[in-house]
C-alpha atoms as a PDB file:
ATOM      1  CA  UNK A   1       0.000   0.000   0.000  1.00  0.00           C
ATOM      2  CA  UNK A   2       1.532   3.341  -1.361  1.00  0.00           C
ATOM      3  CA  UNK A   3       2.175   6.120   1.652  1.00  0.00           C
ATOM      4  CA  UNK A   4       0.198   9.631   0.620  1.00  0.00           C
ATOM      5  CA  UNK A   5       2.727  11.816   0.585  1.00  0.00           C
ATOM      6  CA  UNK A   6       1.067  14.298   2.558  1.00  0.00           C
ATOM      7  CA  UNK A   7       1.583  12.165   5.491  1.00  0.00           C
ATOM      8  CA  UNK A   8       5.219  11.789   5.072  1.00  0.00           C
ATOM      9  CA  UNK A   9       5.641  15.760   4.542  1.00  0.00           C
ATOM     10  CA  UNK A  10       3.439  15.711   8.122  1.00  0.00           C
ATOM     11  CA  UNK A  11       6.375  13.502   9.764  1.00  0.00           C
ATOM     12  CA  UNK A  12       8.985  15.105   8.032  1.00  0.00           C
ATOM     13  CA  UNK A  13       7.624  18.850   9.720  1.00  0.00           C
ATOM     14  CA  UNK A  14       7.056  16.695  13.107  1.00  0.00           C
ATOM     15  CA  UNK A  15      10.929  15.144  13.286  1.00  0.00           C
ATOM     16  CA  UNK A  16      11.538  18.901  12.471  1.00  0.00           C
ATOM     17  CA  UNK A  17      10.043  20.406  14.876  1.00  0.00           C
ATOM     18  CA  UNK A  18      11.732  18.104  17.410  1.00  0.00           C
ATOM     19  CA  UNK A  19      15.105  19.366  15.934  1.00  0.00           C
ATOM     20  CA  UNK A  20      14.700  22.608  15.804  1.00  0.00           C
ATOM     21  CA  UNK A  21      13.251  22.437  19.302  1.00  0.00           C
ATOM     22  CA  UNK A  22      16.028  21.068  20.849  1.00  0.00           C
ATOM     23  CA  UNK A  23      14.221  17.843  21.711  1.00  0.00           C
ATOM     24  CA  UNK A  24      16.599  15.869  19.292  1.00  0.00           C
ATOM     25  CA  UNK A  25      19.939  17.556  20.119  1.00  0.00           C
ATOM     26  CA  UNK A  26      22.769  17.151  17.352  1.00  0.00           C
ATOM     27  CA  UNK A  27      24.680  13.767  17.761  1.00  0.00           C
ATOM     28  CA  UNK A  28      21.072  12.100  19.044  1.00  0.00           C
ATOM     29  CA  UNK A  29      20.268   8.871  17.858  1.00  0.00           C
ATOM     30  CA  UNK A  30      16.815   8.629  15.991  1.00  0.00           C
ATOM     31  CA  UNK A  31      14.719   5.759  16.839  1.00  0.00           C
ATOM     32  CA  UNK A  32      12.028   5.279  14.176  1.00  0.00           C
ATOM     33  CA  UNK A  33       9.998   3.093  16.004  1.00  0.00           C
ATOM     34  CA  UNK A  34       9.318   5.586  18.803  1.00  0.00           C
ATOM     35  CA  UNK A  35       8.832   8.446  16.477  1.00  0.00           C
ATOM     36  CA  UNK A  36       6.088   5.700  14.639  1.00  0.00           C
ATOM     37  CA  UNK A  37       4.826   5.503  18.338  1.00  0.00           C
ATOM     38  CA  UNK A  38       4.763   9.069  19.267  1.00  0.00           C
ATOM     39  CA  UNK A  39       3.347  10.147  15.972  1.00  0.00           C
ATOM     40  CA  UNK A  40       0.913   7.082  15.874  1.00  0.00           C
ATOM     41  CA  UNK A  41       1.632   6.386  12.168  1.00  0.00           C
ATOM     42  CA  UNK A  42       3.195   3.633  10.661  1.00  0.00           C
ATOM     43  CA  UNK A  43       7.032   3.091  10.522  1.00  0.00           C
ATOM     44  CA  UNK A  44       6.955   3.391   6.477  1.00  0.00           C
ATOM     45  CA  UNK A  45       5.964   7.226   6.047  1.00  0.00           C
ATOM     46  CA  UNK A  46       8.668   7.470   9.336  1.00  0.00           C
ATOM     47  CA  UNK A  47      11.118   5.659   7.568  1.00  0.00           C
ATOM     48  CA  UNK A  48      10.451   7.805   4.148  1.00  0.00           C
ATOM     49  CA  UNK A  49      10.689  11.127   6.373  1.00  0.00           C
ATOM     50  CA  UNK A  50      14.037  10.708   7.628  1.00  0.00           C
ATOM     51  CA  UNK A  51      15.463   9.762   4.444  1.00  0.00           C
ATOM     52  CA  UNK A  52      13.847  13.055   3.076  1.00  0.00           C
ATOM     53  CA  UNK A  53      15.368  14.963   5.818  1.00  0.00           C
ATOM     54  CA  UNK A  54      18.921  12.747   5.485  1.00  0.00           C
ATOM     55  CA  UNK A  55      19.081  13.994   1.653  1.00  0.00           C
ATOM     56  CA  UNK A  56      18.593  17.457   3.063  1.00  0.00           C
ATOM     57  CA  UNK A  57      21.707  17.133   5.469  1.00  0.00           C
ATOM     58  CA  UNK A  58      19.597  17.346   8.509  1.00  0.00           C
ATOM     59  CA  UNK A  59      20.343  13.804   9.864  1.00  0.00           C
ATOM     60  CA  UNK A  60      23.428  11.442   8.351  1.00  0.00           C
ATOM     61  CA  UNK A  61      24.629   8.345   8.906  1.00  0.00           C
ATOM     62  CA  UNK A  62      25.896   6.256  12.636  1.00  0.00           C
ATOM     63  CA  UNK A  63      28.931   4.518  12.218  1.00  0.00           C
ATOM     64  CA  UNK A  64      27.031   1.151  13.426  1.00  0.00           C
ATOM     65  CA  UNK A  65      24.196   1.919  11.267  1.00  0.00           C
ATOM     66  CA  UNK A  66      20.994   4.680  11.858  1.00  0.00           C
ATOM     67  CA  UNK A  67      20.337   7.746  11.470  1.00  0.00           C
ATOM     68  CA  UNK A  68      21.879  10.486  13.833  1.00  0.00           C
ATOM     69  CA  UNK A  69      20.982  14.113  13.821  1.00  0.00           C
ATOM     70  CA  UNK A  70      23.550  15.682  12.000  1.00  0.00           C
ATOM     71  CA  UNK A  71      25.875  18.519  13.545  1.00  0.00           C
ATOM     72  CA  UNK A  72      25.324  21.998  11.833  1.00  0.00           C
ATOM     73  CA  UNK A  73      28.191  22.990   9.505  1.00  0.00           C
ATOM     74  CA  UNK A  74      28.639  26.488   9.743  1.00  0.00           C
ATOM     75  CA  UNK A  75      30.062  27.015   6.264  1.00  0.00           C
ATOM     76  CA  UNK A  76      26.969  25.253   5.018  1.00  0.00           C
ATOM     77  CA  UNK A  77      24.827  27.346   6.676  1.00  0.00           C
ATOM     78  CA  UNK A  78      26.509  30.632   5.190  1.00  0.00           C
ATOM     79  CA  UNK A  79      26.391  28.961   1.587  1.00  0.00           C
ATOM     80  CA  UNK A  80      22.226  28.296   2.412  1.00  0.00           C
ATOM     81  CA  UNK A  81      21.635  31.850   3.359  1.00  0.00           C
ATOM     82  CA  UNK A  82      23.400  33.599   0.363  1.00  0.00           C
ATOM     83  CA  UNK A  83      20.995  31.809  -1.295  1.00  0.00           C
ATOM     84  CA  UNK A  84      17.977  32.641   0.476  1.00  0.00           C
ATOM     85  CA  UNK A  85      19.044  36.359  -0.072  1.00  0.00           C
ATOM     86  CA  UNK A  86      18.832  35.869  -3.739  1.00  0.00           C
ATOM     87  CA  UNK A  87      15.658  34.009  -3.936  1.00  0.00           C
ATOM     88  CA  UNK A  88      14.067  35.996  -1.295  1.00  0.00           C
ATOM     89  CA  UNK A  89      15.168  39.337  -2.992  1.00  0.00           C
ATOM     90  CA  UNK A  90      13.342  37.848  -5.837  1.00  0.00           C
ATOM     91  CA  UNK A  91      10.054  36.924  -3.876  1.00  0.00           C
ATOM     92  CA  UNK A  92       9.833  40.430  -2.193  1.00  0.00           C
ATOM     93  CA  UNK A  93      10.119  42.226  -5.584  1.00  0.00           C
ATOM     94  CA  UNK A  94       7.953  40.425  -7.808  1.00  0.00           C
ATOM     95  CA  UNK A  95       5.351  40.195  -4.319  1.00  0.00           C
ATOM     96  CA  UNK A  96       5.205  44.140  -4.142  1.00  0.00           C
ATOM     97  CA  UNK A  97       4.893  44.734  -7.818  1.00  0.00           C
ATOM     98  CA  UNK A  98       1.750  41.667  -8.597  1.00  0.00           C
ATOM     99  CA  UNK A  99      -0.237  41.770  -5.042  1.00  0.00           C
ATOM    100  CA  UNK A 100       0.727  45.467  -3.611  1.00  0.00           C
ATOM    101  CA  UNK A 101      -3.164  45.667  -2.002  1.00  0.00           C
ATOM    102  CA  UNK A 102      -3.141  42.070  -0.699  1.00  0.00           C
ATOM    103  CA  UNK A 103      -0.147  42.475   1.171  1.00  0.00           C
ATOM    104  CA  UNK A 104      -1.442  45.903   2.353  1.00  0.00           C
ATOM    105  CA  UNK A 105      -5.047  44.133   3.300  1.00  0.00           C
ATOM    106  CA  UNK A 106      -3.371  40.955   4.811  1.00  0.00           C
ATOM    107  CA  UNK A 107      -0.133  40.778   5.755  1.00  0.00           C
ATOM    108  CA  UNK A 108      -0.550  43.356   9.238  1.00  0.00           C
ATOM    109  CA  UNK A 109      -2.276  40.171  10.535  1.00  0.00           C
ATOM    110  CA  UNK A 110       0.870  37.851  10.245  1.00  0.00           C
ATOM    111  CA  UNK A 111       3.416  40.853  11.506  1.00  0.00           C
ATOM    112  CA  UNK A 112       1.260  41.114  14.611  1.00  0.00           C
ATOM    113  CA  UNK A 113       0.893  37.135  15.129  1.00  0.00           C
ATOM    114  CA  UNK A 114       5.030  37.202  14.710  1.00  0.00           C
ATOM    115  CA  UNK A 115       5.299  39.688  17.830  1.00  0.00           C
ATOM    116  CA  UNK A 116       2.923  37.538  19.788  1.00  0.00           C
ATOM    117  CA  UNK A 117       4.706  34.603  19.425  1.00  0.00           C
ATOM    118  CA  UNK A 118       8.105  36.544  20.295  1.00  0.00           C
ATOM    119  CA  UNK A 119       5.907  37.869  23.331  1.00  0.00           C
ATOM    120  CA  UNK A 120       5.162  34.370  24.829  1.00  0.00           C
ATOM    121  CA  UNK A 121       8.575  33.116  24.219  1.00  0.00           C
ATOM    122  CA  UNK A 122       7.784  29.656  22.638  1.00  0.00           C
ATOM    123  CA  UNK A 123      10.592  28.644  20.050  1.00  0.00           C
ATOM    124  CA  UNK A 124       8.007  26.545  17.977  1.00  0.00           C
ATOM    125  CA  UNK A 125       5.356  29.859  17.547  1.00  0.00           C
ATOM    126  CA  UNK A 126       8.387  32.280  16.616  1.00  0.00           C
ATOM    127  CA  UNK A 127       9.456  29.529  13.856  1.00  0.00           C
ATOM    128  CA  UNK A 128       6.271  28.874  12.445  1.00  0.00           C
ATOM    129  CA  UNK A 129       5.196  32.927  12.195  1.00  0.00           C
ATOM    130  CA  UNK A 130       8.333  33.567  10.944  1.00  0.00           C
ATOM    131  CA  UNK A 131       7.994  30.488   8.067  1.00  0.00           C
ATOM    132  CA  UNK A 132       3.935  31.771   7.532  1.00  0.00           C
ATOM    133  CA  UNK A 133       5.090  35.226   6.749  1.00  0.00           C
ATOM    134  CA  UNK A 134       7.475  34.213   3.904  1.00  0.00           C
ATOM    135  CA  UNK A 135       5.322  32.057   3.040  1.00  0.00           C
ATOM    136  CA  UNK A 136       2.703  34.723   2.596  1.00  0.00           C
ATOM    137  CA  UNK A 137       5.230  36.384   0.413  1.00  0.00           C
ATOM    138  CA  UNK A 138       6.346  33.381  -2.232  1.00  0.00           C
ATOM    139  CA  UNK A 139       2.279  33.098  -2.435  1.00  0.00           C
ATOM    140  CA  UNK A 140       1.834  37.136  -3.542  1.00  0.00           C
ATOM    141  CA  UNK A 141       5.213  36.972  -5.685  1.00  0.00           C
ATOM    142  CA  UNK A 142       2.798  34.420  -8.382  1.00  0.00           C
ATOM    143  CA  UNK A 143       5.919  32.376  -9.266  1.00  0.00           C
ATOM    144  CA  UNK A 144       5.332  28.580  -8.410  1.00  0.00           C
ATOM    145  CA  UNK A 145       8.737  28.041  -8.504  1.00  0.00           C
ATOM    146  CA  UNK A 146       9.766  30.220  -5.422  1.00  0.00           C
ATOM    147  CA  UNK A 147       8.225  27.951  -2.408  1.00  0.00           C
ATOM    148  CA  UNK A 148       9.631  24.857  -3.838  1.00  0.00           C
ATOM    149  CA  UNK A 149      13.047  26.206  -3.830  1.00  0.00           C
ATOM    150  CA  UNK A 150      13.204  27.410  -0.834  1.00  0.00           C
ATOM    151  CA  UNK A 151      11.503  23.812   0.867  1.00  0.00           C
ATOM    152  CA  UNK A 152      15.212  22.294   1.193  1.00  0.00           C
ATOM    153  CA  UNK A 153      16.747  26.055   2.809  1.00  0.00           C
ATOM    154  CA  UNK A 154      13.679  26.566   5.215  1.00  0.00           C
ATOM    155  CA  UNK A 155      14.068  23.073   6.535  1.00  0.00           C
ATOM    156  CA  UNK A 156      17.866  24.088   7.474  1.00  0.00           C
ATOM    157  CA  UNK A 157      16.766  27.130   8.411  1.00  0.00           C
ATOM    158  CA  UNK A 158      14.076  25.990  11.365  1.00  0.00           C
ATOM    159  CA  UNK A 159      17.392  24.269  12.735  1.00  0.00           C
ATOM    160  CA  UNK A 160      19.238  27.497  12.964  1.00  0.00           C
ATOM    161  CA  UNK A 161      16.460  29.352  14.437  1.00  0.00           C
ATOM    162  CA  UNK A 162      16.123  26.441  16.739  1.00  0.00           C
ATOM    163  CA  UNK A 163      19.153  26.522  18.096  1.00  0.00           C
ATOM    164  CA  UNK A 164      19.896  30.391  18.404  1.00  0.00           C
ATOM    165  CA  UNK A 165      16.299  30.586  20.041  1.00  0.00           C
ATOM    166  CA  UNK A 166      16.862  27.840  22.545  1.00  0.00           C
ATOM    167  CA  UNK A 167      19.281  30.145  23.996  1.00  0.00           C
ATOM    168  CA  UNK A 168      17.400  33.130  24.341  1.00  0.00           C
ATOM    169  CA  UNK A 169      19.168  34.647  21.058  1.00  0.00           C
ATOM    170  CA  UNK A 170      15.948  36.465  20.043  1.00  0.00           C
ATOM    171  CA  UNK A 171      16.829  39.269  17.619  1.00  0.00           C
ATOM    172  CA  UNK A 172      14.892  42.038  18.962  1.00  0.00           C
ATOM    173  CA  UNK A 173      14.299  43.937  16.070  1.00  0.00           C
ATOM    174  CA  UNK A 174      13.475  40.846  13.272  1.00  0.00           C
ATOM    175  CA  UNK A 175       9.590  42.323  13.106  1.00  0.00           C
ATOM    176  CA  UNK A 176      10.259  45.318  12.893  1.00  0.00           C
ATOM    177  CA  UNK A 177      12.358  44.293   9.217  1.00  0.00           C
ATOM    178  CA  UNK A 178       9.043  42.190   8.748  1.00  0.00           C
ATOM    179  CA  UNK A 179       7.063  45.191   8.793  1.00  0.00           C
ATOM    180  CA  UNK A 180       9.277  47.296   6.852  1.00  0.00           C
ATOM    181  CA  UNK A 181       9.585  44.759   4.473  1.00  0.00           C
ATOM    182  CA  UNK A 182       5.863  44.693   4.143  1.00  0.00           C
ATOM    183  CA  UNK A 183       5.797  48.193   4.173  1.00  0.00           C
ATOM    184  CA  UNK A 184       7.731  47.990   0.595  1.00  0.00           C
ATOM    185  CA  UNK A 185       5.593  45.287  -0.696  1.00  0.00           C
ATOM    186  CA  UNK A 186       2.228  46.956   0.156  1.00  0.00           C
ATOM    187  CA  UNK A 187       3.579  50.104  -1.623  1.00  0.00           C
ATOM    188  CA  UNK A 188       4.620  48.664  -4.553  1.00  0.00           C
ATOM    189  CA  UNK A 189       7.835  49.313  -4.541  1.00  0.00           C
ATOM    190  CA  UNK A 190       9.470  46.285  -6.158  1.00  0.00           C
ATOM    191  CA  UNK A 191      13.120  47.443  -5.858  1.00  0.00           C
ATOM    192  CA  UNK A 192      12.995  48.642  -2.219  1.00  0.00           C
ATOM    193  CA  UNK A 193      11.347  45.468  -1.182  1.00  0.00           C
ATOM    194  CA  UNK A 194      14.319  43.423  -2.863  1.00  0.00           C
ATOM    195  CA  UNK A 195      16.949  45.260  -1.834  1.00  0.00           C
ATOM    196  CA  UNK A 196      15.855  45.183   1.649  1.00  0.00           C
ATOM    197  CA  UNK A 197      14.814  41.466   1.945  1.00  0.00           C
ATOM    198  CA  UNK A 198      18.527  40.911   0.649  1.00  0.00           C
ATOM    199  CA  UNK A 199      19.476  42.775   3.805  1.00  0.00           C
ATOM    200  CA  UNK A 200      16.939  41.178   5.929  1.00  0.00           C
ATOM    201  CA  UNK A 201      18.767  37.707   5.243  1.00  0.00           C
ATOM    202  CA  UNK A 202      22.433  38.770   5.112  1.00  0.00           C
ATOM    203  CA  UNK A 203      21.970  40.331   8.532  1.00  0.00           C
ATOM    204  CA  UNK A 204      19.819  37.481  10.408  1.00  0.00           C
ATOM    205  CA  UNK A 205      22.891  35.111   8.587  1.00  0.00           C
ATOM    206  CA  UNK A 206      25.333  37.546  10.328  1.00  0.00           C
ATOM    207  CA  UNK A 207      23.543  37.515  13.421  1.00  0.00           C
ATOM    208  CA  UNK A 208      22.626  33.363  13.810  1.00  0.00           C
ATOM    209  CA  UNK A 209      26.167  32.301  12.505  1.00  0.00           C
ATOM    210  CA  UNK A 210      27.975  34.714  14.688  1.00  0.00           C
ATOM    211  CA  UNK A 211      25.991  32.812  17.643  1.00  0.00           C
ATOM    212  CA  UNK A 212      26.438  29.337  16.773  1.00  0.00           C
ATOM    213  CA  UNK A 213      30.255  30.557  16.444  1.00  0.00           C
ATOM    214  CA  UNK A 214      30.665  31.298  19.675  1.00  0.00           C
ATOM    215  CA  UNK A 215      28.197  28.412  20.872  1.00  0.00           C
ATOM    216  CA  UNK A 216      31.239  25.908  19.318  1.00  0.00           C
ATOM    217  CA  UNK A 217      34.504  27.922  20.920  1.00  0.00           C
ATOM    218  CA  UNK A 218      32.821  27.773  24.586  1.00  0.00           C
ATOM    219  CA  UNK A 219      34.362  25.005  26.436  1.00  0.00           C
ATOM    220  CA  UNK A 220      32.202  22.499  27.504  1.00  0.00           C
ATOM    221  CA  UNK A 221      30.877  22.766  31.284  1.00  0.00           C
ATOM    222  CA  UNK A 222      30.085  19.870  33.864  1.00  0.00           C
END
């Protein structure tokens, strides 16, 4: 019997979430039959789900076989956000000049969901606004090929957050570029919005790389 593949892109996000949460911590062993468990699906979409997520670099191989969450490679990480700044750039521009009004008329409501999740603190809300309002954009940019692209860099992307957040790394001020960035969109302004989503990503890959630097030069502590 075939697994939909909605249900494996449901225990891909799930294993994901557990990541990024710090519930599976680099290193950890993953033990499909508890995931199958916890979920309370079968072990094939589990077992179809981690493969996903090993092509994507987010688990790799144990030396005595299984899957192990794989460490974050910081030069990896800079590679996947110079190319979220071009895509991105793209997203913003072609958003602002196709769907000005509907960003205008809809997007306040995401930018005010993103400071409430900030507000309460809870890693998994600041991911998932933060996801939903990109998300938003690719949608108003009318390319189909934009969200697909960026499936593989998000999922990578939910780690970093993830682990910056964990550690009470919050950038302060990452709505407030939200809201200026929909500020350009809603106006219309293609090349504003680019030129500042470009920013928006080169500075939040300053800002989480320059953490998880100094998260790998502390010494370890009993």
């Amino acid at each position: 019997m075939a697994v939909q593949p909605k249900l494996v892109e449901l225990v891909q996000d799930a294993i994901l979430a557990e990541i990024a949460a710090g519930k599976l911590a680099p290193g950890e062993r993953i033990v499909q039959e508890q995931i199958a468990k916890d979920l309370g699906v079968p072990r094939q979409p589990v077992q179809q789900a981690l493969q996903v997520l090993r092509s994507m670099g987010v688990l790799c191989e144990a030396a005595d076989r299984g899957l192990l969450v794989a460490p974050l490679d910081l030069e990896h990480v800079r590679n996947m956000y110079d190319m979220r700044a071009v895509i991105e750039g793209l997203a913003f521009r072609k958003a602002a000049e196709r769907n000005a009004s509907r960003a205008a008329s809809e997007g306040p409501a995401l930018i005010a969901a993103g400071r409430r999740a900030v507000a309460r603190g809870a890693v998994a809300d600041m991911i998932e606004a933060d996801v939903a309002f990109h998300d938003f954009i690719y949608e108003l940019s009318g390319n189909p090929l934009v969200a697909p692209a960026m499936d593989a860099h998000w999922t990578n992307t939910q780690r970093v957050m993830g682990e910056v957040l964990l550690r009470d790394e919050t950038p302060r001020d990452v709505w407030d570029q939200h809201e200026a960035l929909l500020a350009a969109v809603a106006a219309g302004d293609g090349p504003a919005a680019e030129r500042l989503a470009r920013h928006h990503v080169d500075q939040a890959a300053d800002f989480m790389i320059a953490r998880l630097q100094r998260e790998s030069e502390e010494p370890d502590t009993l």
